[in-house]
Protein backbone atom coordinates (compact mmCIF):
# COMPACT_ATOMS: atom_id res chain seq x y z
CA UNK A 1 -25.55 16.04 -4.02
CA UNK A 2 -26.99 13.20 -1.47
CA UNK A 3 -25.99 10.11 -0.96
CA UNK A 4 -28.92 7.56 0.24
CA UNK A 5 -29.00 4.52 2.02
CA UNK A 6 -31.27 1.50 0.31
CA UNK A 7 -31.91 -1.57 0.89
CA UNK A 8 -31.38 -2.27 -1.93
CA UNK A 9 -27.53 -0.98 -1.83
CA UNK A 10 -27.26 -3.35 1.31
CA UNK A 11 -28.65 -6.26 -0.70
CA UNK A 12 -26.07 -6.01 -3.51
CA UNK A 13 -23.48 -6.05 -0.88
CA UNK A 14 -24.28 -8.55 1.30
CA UNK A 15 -24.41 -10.94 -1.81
CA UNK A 16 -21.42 -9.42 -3.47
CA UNK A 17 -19.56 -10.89 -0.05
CA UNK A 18 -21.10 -13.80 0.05
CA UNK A 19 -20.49 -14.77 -3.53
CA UNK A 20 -16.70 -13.58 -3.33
CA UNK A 21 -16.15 -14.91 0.27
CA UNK A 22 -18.47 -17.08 1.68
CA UNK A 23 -19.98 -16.61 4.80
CA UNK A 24 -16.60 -17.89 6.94
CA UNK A 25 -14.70 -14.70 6.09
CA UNK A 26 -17.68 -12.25 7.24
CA UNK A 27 -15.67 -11.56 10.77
CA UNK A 28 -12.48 -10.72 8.46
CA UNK A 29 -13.69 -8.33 5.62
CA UNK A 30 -16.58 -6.97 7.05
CA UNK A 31 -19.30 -5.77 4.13
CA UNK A 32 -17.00 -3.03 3.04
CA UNK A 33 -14.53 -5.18 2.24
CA UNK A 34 -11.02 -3.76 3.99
CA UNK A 35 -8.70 -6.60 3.55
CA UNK A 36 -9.51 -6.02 -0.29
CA UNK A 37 -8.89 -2.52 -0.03
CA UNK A 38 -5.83 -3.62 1.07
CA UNK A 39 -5.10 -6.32 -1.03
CA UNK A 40 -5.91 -4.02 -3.98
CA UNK A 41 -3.01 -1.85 -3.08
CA UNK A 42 -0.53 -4.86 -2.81
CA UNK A 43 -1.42 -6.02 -6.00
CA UNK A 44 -1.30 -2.63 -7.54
CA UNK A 45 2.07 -1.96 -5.95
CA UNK A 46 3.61 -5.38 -7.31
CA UNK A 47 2.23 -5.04 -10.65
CA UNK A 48 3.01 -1.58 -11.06
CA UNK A 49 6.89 -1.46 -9.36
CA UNK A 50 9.06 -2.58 -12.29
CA UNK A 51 7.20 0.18 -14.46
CA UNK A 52 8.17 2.60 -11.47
CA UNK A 53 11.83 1.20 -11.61
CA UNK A 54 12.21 1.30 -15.36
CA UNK A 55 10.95 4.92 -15.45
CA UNK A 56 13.40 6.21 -12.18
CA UNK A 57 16.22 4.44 -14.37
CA UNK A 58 15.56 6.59 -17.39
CA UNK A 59 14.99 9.67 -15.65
CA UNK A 60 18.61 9.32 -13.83
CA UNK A 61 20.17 8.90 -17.45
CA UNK A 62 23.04 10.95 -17.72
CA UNK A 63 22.99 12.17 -14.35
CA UNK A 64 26.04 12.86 -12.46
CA UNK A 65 26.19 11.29 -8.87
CA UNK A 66 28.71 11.66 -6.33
CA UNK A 67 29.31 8.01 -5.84
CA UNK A 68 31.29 6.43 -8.12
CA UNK A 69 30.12 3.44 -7.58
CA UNK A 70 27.04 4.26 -9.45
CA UNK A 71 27.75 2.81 -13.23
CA UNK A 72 26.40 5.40 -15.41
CA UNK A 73 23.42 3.48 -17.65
CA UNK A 74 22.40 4.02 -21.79
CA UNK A 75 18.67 2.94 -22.74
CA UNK A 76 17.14 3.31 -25.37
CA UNK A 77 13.93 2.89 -24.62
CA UNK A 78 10.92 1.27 -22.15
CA UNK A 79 11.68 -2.18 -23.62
CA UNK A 80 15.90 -1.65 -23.97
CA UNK A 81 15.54 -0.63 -19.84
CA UNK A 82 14.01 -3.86 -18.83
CA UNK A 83 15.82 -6.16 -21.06
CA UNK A 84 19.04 -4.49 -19.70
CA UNK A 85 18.35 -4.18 -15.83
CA UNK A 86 17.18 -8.06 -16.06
CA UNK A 87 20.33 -8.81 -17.71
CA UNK A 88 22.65 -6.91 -15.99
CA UNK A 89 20.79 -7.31 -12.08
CA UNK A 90 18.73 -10.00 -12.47
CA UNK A 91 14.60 -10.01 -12.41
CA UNK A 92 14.05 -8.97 -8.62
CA UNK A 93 15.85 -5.97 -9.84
CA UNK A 94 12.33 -4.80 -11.39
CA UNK A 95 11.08 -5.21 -7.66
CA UNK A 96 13.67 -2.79 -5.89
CA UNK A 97 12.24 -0.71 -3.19
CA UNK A 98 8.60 -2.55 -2.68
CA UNK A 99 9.00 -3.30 0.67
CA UNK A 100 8.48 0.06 1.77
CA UNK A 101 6.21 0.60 -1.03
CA UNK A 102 3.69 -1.89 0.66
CA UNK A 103 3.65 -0.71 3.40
CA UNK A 104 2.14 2.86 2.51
CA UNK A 105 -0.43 0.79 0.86
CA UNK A 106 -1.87 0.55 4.56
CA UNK A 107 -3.09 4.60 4.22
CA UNK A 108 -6.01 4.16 1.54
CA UNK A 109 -6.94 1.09 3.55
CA UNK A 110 -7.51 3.33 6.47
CA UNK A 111 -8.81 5.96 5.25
CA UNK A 112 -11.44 3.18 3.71
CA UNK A 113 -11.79 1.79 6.91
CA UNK A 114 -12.11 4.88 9.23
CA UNK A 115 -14.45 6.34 6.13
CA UNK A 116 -16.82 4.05 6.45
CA UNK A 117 -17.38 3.35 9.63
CA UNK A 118 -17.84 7.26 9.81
CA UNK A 119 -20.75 6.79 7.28
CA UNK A 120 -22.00 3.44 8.81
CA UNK A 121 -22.44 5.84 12.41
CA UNK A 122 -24.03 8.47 10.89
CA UNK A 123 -26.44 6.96 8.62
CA UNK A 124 -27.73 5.36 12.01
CA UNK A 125 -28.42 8.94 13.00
CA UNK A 126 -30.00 10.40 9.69
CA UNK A 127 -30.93 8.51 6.44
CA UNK A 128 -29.50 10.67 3.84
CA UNK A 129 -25.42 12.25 3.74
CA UNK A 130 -24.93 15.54 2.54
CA UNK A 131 -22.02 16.69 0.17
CA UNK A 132 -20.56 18.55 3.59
CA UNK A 133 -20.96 15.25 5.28
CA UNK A 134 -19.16 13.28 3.11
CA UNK A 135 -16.21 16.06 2.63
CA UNK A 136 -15.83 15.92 6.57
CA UNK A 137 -15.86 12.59 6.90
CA UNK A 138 -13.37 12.15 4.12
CA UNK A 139 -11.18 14.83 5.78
CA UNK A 140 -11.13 13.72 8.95
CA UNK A 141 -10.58 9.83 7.48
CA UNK A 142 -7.72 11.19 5.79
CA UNK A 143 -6.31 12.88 8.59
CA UNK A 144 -6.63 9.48 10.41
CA UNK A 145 -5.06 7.97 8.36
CA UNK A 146 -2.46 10.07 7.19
CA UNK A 147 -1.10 10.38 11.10
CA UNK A 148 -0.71 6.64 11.22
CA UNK A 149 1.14 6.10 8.38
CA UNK A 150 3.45 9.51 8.21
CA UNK A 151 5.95 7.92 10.11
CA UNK A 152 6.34 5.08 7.36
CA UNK A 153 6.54 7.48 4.60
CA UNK A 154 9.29 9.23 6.07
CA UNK A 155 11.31 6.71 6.51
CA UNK A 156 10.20 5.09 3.34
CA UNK A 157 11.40 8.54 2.20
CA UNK A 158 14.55 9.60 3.69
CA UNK A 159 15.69 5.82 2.56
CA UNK A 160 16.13 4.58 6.49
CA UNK A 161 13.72 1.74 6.36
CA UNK A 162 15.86 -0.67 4.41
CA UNK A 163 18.44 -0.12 6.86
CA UNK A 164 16.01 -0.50 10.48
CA UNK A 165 15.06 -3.71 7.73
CA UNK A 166 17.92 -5.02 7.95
CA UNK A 167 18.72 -4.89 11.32
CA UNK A 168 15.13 -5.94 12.43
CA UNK A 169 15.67 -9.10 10.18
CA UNK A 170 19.73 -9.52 11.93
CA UNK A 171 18.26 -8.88 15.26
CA UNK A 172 15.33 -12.02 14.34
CA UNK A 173 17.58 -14.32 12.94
CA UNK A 174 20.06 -14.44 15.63
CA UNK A 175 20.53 -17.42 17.31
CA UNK A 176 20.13 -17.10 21.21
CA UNK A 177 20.99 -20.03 23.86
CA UNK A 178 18.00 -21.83 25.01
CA UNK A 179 17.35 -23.75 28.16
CA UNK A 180 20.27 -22.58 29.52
CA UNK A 181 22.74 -24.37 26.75
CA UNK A 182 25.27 -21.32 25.56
């Protein structure tokens, strides 16, 4: 398999961004687009969170948890969940848990980023890629990407970013004495 540069490829592109972007943005999305790449994932992760929600709630039914603060739930269904969590918690209740959600979105968009500008380097060099090319270049991409963002995920993971959240957002908002006033 071989992937080929045209002109004709380059054409479509170049007015793909211009019709979705105008010519002002050209310094911000570049012609492959990141900061859609990374949009995409935003609006994936917002539209697809309550589904994630609703289907962790009905997986945990019957469960027995330590904490007895945790009030044991009965759906009875996809629909039954979200009519009860919106009830019960309130909307933004759908939404738990995007924060750190988002930001893993920022892996794809690197790999995308680090991808292409692999492929934009070596198609300057050669004007065809080979299947080995583009499994290395994905690889290493990857890679790139993956060593940027593992420290997110784990926290993300072992639940400790909406605590370091919370402090960051404490630690903002407090009110220090200015000019000298105190």
């Amino acid at each position: 398999m071989r992937f080929k540069a045209t002109n004709c490829h380059r054409v479509y592109e170049s007015e793909i961004h211009r019709m979705a972007w105008g010519c002002r943005w050209n310094l911000l999305v570049g012609t492959d687009f990141p900061c859609l790449v990374f949009a995409s994932g935003v609006v994936n992760v917002l539209l697809t969170t309550p589904l994630w929600v609703v289907n962790t709630r009905l997986k945990l039914q019957g469960a027995k948890f330590r904490n007895e603060d945790i009030v044991p739930t009965n759906y009875k269904g996809i629909i039954d969940a979200f009519h009860q969590i919106i009830r019960d918690e309130g909307a933004l209740a759908l939404w738990n848990g995007t924060f750190p959600s988002l930001l893993l979105v920022f892996n794809p968009a690197i790999h995308f980023i680090f991808y292409e500008g692999f492929k934009r380097k070596l198609l300057k060099k050669q004007t065809q890629l080979t299947s080995l090319d583009a499994f290395v270049m994905g690889a290493v991409a990857k890679a790139v990407a993956t060593t940027l963002t593992y420290p997110l995920s784990l926290l993300s993971g072992n639940g400790l970013f909406p605590k370091l959240w919370q402090h960051f957002l404490q630690t903002a908002f407090q009110t220090s004495p200015r000019n000298g006033d105190g």
